[in-house]
C-alpha atoms as a PDB file:
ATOM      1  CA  UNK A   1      -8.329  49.926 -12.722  1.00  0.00           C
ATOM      2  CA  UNK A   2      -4.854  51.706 -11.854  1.00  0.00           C
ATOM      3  CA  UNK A   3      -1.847  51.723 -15.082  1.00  0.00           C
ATOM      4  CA  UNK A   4       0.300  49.465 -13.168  1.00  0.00           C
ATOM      5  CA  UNK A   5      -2.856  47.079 -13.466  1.00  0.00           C
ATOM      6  CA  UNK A   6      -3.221  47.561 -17.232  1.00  0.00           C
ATOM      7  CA  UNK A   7       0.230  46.937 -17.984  1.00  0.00           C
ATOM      8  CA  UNK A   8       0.511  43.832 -15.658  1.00  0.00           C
ATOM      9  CA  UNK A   9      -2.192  42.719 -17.636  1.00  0.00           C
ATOM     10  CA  UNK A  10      -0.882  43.839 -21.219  1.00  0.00           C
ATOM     11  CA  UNK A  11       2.094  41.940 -20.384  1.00  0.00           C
ATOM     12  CA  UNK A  12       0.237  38.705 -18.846  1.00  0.00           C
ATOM     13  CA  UNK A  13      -1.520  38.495 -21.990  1.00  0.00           C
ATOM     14  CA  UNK A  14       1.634  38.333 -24.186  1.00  0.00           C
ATOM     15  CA  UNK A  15       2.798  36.396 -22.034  1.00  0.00           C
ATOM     16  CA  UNK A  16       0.607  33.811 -22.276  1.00  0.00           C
ATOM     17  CA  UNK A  17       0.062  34.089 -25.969  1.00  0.00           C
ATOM     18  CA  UNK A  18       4.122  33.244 -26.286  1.00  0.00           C
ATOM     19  CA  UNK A  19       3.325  30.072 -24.421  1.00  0.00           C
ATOM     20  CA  UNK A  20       0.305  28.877 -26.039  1.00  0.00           C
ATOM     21  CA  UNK A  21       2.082  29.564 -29.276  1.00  0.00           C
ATOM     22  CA  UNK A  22       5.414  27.606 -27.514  1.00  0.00           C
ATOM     23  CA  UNK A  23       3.333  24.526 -26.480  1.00  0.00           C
ATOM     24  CA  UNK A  24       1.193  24.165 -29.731  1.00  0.00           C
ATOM     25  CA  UNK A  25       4.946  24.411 -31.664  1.00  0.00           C
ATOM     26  CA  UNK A  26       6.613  21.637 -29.896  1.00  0.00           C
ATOM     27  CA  UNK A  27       3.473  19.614 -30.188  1.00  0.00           C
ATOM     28  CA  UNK A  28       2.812  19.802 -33.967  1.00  0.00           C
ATOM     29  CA  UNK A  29       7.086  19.131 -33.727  1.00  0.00           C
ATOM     30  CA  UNK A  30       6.432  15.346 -32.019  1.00  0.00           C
ATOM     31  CA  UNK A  31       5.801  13.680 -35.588  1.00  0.00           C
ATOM     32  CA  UNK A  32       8.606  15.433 -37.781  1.00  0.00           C
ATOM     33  CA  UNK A  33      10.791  14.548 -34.691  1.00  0.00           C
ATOM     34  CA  UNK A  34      10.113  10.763 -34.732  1.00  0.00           C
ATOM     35  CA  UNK A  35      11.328  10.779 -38.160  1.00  0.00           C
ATOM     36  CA  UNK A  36      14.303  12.682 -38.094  1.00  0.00           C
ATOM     37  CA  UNK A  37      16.169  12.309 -34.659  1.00  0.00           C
ATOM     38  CA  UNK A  38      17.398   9.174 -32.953  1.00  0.00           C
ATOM     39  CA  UNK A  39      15.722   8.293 -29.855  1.00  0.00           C
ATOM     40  CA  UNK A  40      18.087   9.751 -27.598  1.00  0.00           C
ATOM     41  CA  UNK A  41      17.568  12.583 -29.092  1.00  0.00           C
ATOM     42  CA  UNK A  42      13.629  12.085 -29.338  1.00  0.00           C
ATOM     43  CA  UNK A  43      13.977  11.554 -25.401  1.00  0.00           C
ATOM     44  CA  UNK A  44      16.261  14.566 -25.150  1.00  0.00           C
ATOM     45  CA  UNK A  45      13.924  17.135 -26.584  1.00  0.00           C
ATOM     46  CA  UNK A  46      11.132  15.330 -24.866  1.00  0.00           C
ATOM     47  CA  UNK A  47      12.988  16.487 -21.294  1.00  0.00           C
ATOM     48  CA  UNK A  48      14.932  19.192 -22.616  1.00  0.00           C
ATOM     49  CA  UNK A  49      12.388  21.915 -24.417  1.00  0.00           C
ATOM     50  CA  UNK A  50      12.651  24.836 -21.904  1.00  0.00           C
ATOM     51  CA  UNK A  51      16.198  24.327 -21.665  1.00  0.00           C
ATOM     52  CA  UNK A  52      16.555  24.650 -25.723  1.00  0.00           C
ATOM     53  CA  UNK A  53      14.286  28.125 -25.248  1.00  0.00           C
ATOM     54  CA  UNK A  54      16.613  29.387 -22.673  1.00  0.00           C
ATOM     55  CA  UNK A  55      19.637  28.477 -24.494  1.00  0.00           C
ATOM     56  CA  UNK A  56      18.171  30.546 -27.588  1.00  0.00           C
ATOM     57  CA  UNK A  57      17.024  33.206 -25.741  1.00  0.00           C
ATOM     58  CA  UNK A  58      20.397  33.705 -23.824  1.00  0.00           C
ATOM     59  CA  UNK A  59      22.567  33.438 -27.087  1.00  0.00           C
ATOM     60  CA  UNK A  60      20.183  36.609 -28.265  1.00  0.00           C
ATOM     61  CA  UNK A  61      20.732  38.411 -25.611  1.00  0.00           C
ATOM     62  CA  UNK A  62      24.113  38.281 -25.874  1.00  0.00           C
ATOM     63  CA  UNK A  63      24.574  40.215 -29.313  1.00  0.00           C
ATOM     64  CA  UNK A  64      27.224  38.315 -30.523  1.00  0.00           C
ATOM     65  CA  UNK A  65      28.063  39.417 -34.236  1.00  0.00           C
ATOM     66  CA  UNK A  66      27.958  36.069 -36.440  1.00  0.00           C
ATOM     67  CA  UNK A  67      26.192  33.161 -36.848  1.00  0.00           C
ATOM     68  CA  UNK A  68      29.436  30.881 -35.884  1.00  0.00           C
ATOM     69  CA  UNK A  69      29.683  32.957 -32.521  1.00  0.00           C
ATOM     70  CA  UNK A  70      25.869  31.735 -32.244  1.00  0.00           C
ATOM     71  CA  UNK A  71      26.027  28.612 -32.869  1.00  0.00           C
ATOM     72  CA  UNK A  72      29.069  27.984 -30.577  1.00  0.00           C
ATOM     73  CA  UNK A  73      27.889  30.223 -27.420  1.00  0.00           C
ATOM     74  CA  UNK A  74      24.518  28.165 -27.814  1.00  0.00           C
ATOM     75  CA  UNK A  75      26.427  24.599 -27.857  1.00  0.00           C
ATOM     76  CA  UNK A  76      28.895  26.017 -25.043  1.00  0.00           C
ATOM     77  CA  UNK A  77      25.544  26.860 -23.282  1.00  0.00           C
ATOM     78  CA  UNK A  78      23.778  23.530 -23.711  1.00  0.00           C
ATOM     79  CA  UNK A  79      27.114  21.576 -23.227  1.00  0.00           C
ATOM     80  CA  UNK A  80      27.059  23.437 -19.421  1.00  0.00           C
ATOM     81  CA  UNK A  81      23.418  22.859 -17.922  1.00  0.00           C
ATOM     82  CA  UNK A  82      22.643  19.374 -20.109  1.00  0.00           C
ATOM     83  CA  UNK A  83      25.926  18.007 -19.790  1.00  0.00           C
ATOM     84  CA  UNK A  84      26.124  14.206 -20.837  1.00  0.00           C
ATOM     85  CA  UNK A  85      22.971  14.672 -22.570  1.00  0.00           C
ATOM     86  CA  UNK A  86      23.683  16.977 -24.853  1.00  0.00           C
ATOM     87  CA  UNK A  87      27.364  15.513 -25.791  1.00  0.00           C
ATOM     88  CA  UNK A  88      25.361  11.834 -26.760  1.00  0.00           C
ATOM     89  CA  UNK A  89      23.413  13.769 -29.483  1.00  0.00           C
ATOM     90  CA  UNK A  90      25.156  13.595 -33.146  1.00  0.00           C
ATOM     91  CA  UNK A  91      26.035  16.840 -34.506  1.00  0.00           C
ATOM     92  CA  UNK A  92      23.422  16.917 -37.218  1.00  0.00           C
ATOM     93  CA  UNK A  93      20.711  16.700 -34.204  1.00  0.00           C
ATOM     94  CA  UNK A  94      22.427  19.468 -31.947  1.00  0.00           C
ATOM     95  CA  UNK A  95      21.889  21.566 -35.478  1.00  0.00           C
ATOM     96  CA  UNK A  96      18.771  20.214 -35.519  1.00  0.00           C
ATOM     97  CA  UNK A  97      17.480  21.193 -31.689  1.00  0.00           C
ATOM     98  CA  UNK A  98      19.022  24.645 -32.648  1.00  0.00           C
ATOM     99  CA  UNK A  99      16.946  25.821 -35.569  1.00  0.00           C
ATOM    100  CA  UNK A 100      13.918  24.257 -34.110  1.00  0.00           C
ATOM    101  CA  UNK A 101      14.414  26.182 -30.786  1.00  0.00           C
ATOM    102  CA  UNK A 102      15.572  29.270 -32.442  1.00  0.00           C
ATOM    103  CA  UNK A 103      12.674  29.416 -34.798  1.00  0.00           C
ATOM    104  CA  UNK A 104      10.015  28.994 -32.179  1.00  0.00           C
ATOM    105  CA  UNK A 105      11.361  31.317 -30.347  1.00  0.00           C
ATOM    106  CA  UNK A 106      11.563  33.945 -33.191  1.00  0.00           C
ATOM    107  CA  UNK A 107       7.909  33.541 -33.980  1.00  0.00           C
ATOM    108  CA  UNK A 108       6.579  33.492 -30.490  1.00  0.00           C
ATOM    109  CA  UNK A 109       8.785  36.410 -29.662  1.00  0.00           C
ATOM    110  CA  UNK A 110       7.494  38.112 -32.856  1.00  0.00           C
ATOM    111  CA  UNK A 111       3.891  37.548 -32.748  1.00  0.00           C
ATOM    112  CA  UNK A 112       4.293  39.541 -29.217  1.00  0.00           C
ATOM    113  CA  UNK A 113       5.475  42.919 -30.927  1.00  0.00           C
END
């Protein structure tokens, strides 16, 4: 088995653990949801759970220096690909989406290091 091989695979297996650790998140998250968020909101994070992810993962990326800088780029963000959607939501809920996104995203991304 060549390097390139071992690494491809290194890096397919953190890959997938992220995922499994993504899906098993957002499926203990169904019950608290149903009891905190409106429907259209329910119904939004139903459809909208990768998008949330990317959203978080771009506003990282990004290296912007506070929290309010965060928290607008990743409203500016979802405003732009979920349009409509994303405007129907109350503020408390667009908070909401946001820690829940951003926190699943810390721990997948930090059970991978």
């Amino acid at each position: 088995m060549g390097l390139f091989s071992v690494i491809g695979n290194w890096i397919n297996s953190l890959f997938n653990k992220a995922k499994a650790f993504i899906q098993k998140a957002w499926s203990l998250l169904g019950p608290f949801a149903k009891e905190v968020l409106s429907e259209t909101a329910q119904e939004f994070l139903d459809s909208s759970k990768t998008l949330l992810l990317d959203a978080v993962q771009y506003v990282a990326q990004q290296g912007f220096p506070s929290s309010e800088a965060k928290r607008k780029a990743f409203t500016d963000y979802m405003a732009l690909k979920a349009k409509d959607e994303w405007k129907d939501l109350k503020e408390s809920e667009q908070d909401l989406l946001r820690q829940i996104a951003l926190s699943i995203w810390k721990k997948a991304t930090e059970q991978n290091k």
